[in-house]
PDB file of N, CA and C in Angstrom:
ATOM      1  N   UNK A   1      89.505 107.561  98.589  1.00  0.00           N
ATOM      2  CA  UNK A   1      90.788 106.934  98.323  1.00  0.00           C
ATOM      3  C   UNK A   1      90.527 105.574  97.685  1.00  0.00           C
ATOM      4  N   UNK A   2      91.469 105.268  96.792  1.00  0.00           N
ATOM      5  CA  UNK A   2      91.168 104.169  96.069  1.00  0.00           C
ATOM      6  C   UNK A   2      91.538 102.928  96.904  1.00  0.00           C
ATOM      7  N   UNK A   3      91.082 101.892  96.592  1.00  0.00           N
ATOM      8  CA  UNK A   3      91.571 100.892  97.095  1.00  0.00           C
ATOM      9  C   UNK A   3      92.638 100.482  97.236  1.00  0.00           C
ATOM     10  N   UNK A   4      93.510 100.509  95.726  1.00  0.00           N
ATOM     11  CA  UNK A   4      94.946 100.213  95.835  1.00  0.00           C
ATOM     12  C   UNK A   4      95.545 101.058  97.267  1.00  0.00           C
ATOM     13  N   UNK A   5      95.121 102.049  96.950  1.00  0.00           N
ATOM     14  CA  UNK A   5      95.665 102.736  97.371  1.00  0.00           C
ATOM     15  C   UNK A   5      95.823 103.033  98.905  1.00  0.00           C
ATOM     16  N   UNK A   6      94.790 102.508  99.467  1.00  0.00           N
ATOM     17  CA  UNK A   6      94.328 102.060 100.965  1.00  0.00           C
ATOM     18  C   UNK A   6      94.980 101.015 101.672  1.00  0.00           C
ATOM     19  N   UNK A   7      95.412  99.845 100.961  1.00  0.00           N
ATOM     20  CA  UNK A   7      96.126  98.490 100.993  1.00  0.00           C
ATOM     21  C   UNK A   7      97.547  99.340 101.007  1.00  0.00           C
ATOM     22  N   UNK A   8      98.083  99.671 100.406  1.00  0.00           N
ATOM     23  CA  UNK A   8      99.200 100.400 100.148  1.00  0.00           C
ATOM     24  C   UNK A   8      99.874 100.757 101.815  1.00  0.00           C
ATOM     25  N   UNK A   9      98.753 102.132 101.868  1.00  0.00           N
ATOM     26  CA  UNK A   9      98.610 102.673 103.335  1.00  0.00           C
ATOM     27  C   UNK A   9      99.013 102.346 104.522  1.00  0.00           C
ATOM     28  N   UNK A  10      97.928 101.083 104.862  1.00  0.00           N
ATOM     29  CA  UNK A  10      97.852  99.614 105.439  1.00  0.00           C
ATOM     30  C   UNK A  10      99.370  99.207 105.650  1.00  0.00           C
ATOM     31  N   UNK A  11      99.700  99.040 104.470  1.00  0.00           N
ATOM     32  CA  UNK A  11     101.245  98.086 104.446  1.00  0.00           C
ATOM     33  C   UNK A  11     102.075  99.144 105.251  1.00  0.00           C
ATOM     34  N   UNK A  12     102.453 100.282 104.610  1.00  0.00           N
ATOM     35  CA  UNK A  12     103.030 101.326 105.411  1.00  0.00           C
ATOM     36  C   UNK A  12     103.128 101.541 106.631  1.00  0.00           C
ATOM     37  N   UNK A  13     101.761 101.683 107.050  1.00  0.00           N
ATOM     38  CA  UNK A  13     101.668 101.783 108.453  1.00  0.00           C
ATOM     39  C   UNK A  13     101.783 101.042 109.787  1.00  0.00           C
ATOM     40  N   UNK A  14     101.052  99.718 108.932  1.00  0.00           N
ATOM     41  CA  UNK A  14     101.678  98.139 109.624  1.00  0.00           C
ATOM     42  C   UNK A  14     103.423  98.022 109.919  1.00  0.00           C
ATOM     43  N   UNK A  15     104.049  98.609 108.683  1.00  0.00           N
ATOM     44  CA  UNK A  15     105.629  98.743 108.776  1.00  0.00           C
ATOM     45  C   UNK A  15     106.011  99.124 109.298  1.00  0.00           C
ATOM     46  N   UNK A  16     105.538 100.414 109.590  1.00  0.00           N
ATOM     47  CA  UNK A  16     105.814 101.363 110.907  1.00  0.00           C
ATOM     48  C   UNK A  16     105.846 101.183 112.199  1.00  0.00           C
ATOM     49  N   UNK A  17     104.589 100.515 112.839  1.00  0.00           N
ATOM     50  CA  UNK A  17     103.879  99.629 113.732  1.00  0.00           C
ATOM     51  C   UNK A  17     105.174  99.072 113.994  1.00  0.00           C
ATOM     52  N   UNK A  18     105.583  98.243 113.199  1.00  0.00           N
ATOM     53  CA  UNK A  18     106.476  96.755 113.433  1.00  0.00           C
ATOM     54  C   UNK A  18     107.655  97.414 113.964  1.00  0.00           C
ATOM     55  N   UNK A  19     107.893  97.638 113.048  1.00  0.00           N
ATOM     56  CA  UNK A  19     109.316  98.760 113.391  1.00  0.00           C
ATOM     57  C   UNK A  19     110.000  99.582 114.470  1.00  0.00           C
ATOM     58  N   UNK A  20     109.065 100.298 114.800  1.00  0.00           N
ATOM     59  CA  UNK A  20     108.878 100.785 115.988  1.00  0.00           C
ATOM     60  C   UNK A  20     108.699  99.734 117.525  1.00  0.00           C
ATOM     61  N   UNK A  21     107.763  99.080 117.155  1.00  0.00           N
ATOM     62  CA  UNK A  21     107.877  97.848 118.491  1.00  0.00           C
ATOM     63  C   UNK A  21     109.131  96.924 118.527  1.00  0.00           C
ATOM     64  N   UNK A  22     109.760  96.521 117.459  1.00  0.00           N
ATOM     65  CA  UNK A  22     110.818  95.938 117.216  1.00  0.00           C
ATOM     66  C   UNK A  22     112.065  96.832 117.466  1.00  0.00           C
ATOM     67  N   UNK A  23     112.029  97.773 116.938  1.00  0.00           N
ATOM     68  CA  UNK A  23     113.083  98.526 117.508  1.00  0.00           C
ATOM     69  C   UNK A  23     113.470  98.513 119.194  1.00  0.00           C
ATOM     70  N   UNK A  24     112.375  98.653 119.783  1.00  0.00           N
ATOM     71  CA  UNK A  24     112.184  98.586 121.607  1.00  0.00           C
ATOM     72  C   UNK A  24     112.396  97.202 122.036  1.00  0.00           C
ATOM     73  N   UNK A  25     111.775  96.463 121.448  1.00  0.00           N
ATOM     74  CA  UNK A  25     111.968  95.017 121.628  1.00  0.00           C
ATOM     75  C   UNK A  25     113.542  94.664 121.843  1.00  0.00           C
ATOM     76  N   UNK A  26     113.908  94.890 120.739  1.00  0.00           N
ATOM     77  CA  UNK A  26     115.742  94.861 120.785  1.00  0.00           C
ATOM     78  C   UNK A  26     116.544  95.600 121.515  1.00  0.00           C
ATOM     79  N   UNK A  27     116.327  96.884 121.702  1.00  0.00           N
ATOM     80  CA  UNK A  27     116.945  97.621 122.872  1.00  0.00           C
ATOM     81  C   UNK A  27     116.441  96.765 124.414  1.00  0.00           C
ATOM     82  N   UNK A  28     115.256  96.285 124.386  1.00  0.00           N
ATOM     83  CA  UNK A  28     115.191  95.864 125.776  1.00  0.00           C
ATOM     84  C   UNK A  28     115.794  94.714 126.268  1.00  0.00           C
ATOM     85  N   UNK A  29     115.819  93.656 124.642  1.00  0.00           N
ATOM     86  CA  UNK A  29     116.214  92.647 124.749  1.00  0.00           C
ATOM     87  C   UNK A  29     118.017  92.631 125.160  1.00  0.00           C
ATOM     88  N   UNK A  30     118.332  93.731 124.908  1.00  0.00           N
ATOM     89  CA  UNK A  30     119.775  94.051 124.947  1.00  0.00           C
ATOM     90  C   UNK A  30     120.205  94.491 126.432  1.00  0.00           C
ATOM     91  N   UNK A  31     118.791  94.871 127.164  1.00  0.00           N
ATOM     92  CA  UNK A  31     119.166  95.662 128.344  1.00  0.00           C
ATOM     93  C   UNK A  31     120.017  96.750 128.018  1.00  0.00           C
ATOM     94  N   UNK A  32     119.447  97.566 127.276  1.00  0.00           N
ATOM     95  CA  UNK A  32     120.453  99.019 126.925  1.00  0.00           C
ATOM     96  C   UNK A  32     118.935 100.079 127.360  1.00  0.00           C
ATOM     97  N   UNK A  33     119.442 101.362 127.986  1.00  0.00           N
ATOM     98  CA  UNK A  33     118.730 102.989 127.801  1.00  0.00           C
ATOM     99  C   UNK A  33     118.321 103.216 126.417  1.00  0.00           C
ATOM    100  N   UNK A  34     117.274 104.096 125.879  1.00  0.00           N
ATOM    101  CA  UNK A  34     117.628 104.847 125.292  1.00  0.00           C
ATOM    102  C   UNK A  34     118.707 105.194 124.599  1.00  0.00           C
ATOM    103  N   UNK A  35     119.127 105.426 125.749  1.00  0.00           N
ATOM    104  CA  UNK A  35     120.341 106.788 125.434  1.00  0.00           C
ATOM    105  C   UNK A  35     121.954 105.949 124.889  1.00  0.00           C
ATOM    106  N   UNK A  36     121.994 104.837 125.966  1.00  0.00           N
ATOM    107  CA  UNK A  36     123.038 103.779 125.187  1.00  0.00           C
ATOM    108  C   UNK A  36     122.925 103.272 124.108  1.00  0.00           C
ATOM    109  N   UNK A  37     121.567 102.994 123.361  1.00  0.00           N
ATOM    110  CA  UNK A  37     121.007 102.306 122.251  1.00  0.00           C
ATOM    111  C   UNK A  37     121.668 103.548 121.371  1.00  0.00           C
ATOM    112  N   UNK A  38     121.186 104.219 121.475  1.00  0.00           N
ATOM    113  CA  UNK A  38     121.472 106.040 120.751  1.00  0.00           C
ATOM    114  C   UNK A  38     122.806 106.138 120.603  1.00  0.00           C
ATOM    115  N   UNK A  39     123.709 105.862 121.686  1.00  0.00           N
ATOM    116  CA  UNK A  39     125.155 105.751 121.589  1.00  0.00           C
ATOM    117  C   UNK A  39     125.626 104.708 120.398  1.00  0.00           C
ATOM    118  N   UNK A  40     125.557 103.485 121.103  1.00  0.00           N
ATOM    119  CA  UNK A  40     125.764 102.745 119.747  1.00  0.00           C
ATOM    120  C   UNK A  40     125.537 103.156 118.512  1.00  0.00           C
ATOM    121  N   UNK A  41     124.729 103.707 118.367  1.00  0.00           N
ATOM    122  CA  UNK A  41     124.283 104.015 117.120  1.00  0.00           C
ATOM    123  C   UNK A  41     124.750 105.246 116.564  1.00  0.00           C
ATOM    124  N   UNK A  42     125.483 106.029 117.576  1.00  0.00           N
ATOM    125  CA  UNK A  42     125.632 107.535 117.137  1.00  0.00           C
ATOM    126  C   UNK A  42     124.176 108.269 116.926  1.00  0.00           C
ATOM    127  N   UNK A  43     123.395 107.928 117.406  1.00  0.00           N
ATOM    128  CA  UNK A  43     122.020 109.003 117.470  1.00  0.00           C
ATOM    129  C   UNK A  43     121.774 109.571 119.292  1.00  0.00           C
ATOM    130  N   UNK A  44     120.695 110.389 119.320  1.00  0.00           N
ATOM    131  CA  UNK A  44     120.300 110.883 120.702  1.00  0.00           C
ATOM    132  C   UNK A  44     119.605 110.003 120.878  1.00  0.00           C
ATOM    133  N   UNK A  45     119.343 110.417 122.500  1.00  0.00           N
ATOM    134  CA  UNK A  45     118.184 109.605 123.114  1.00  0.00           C
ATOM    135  C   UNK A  45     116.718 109.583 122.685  1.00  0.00           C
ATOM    136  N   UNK A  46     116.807 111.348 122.300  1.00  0.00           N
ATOM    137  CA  UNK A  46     115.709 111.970 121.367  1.00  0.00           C
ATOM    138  C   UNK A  46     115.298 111.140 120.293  1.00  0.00           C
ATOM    139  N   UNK A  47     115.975 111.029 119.642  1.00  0.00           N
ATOM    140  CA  UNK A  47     115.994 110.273 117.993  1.00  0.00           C
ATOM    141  C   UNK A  47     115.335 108.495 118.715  1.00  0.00           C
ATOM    142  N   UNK A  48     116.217 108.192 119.175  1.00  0.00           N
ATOM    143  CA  UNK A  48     115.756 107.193 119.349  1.00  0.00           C
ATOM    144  C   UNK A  48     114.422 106.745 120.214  1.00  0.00           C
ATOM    145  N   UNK A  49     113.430 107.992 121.055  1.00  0.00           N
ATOM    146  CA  UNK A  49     112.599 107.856 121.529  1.00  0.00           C
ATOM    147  C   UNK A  49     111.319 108.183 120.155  1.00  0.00           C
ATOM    148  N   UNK A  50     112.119 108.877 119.172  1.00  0.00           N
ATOM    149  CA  UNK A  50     111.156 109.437 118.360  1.00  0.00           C
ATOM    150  C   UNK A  50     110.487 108.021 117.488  1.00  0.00           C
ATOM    151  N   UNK A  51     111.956 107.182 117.504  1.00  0.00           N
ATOM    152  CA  UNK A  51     111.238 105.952 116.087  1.00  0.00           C
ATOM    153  C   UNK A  51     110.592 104.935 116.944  1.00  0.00           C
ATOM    154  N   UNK A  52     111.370 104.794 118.256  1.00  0.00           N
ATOM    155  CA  UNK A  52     110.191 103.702 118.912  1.00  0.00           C
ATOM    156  C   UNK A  52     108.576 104.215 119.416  1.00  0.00           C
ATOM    157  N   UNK A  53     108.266 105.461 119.182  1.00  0.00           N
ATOM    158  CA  UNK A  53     106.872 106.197 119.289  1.00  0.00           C
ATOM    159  C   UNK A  53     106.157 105.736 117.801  1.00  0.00           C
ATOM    160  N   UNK A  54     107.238 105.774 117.158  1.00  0.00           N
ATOM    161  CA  UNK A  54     106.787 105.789 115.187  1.00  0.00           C
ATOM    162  C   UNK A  54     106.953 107.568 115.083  1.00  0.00           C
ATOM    163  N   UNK A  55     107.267 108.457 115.492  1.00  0.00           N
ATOM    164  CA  UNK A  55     107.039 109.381 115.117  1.00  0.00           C
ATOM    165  C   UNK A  55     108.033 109.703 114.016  1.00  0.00           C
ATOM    166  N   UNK A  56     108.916 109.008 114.251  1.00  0.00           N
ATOM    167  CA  UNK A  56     110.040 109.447 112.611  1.00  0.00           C
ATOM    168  C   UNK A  56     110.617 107.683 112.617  1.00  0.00           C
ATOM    169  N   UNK A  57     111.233 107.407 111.223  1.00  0.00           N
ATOM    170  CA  UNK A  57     111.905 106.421 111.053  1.00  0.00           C
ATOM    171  C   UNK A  57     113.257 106.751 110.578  1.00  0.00           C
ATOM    172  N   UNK A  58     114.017 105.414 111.268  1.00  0.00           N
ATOM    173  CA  UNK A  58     115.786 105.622 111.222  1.00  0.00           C
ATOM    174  C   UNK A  58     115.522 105.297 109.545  1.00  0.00           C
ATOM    175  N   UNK A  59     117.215 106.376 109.265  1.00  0.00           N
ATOM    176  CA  UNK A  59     117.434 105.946 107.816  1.00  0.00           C
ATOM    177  C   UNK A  59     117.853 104.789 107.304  1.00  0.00           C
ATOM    178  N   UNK A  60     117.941 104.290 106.293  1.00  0.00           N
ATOM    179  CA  UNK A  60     118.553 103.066 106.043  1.00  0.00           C
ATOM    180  C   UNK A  60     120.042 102.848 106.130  1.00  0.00           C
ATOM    181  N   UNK A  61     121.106 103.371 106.705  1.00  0.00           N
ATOM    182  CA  UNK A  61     122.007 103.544 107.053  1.00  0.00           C
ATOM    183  C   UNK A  61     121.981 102.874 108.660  1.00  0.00           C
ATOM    184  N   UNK A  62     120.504 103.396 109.511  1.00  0.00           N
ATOM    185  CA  UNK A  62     120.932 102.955 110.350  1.00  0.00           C
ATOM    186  C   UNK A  62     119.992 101.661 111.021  1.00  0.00           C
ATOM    187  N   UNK A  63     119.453 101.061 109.960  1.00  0.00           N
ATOM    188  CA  UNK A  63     118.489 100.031 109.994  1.00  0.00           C
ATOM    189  C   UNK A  63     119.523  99.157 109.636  1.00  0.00           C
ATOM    190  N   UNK A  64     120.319  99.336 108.825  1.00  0.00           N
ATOM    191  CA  UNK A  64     121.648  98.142 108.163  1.00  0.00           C
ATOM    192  C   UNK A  64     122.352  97.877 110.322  1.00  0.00           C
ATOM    193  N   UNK A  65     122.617  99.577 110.458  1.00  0.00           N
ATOM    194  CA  UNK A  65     123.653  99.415 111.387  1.00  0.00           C
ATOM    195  C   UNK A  65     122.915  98.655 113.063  1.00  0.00           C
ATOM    196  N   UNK A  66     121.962  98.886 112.527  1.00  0.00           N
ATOM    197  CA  UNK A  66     120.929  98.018 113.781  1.00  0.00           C
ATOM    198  C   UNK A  66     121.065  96.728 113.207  1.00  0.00           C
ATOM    199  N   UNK A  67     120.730  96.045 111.934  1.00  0.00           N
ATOM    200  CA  UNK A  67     120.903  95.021 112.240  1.00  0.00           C
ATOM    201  C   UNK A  67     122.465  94.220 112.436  1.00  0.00           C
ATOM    202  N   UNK A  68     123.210  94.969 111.981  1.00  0.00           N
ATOM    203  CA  UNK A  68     124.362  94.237 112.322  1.00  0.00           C
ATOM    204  C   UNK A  68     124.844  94.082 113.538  1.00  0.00           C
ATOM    205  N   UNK A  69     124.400  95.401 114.366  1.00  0.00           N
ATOM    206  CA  UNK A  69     124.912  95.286 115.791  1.00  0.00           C
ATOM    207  C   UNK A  69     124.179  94.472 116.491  1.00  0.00           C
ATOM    208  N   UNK A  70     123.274  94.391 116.489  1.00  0.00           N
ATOM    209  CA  UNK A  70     121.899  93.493 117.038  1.00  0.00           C
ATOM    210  C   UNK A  70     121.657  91.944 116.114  1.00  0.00           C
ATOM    211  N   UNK A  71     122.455  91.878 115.757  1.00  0.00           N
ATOM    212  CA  UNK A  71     122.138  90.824 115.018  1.00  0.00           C
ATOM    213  C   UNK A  71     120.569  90.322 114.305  1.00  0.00           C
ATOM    214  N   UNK A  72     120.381  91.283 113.461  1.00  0.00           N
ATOM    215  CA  UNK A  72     118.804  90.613 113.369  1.00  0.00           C
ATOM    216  C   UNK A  72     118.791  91.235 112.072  1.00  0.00           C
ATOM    217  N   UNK A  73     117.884  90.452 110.897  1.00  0.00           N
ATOM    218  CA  UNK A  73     117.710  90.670 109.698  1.00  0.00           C
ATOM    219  C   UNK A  73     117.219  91.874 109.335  1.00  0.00           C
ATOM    220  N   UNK A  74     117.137  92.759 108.586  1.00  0.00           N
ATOM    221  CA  UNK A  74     116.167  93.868 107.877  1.00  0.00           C
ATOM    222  C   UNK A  74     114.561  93.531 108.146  1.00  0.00           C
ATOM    223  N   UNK A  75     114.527  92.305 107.225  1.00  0.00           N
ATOM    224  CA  UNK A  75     113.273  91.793 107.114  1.00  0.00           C
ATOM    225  C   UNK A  75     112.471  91.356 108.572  1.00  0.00           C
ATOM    226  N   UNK A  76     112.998  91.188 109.713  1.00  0.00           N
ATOM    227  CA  UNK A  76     112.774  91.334 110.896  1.00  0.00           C
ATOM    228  C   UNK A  76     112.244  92.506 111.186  1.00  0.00           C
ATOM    229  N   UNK A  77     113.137  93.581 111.110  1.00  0.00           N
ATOM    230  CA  UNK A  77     113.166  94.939 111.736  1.00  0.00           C
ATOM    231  C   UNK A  77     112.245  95.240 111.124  1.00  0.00           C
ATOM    232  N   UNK A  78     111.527  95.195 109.898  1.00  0.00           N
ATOM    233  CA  UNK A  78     110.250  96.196 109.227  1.00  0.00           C
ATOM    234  C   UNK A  78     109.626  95.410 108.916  1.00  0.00           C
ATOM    235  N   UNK A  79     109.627  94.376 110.008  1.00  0.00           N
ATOM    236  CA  UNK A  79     108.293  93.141 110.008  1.00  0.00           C
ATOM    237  C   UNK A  79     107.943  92.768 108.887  1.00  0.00           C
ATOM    238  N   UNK A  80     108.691  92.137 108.119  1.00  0.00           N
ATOM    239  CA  UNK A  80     108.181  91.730 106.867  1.00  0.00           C
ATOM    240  C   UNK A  80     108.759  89.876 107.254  1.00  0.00           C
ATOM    241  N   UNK A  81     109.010  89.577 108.148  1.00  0.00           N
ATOM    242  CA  UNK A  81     109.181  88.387 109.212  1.00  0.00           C
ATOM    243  C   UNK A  81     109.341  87.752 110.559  1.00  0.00           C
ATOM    244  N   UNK A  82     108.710  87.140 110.766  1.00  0.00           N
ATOM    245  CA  UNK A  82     108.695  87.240 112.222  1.00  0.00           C
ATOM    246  C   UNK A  82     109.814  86.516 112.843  1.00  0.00           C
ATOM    247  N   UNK A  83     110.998  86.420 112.108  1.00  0.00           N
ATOM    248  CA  UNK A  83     111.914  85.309 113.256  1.00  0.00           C
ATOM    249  C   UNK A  83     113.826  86.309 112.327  1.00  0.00           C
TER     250      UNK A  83
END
């Protein structure tokens, strides 16, 4: 694999990483379930156990709707800042 192309990877996966811990971070910080987080959101408990694992990521529909309800930037949520 090329280099670019490795860095690339990297970024991706780091995004993912973030994302996923941040996602939990905010549900905990909220004192919400799962399953209430999921409510708000109109997703399952399922869904929402899946993106804080990293095993799937919310669409951008509901990364907007996370941050508005949660008050917290995009650029937060997919760690591209830390505040």
């Amino acid at each position: 694999m090329s280099s670019k192309k490795t860095r690339v990877f990297r970024k991706i996966y780091n995004m993912e990483q973030n994302l996923s811990c941040r996602l939990r971070e905010i549900r905990l910080e909220a004192k919400l379930t799962q399953m209430e987080f999921g409510q708000k959101l109109g997703v399952s408990q399922d869904t929402v156990s899946l993106w804080e694992k990293g095993k799937s990521l919310p669409a951008a529909e509901y990364i907007i709707l996370i941050c508005k309800q949660f008050g917290v930037s995009a650029d937060y949520l997919l760690g591209l800042k830390d505040f």
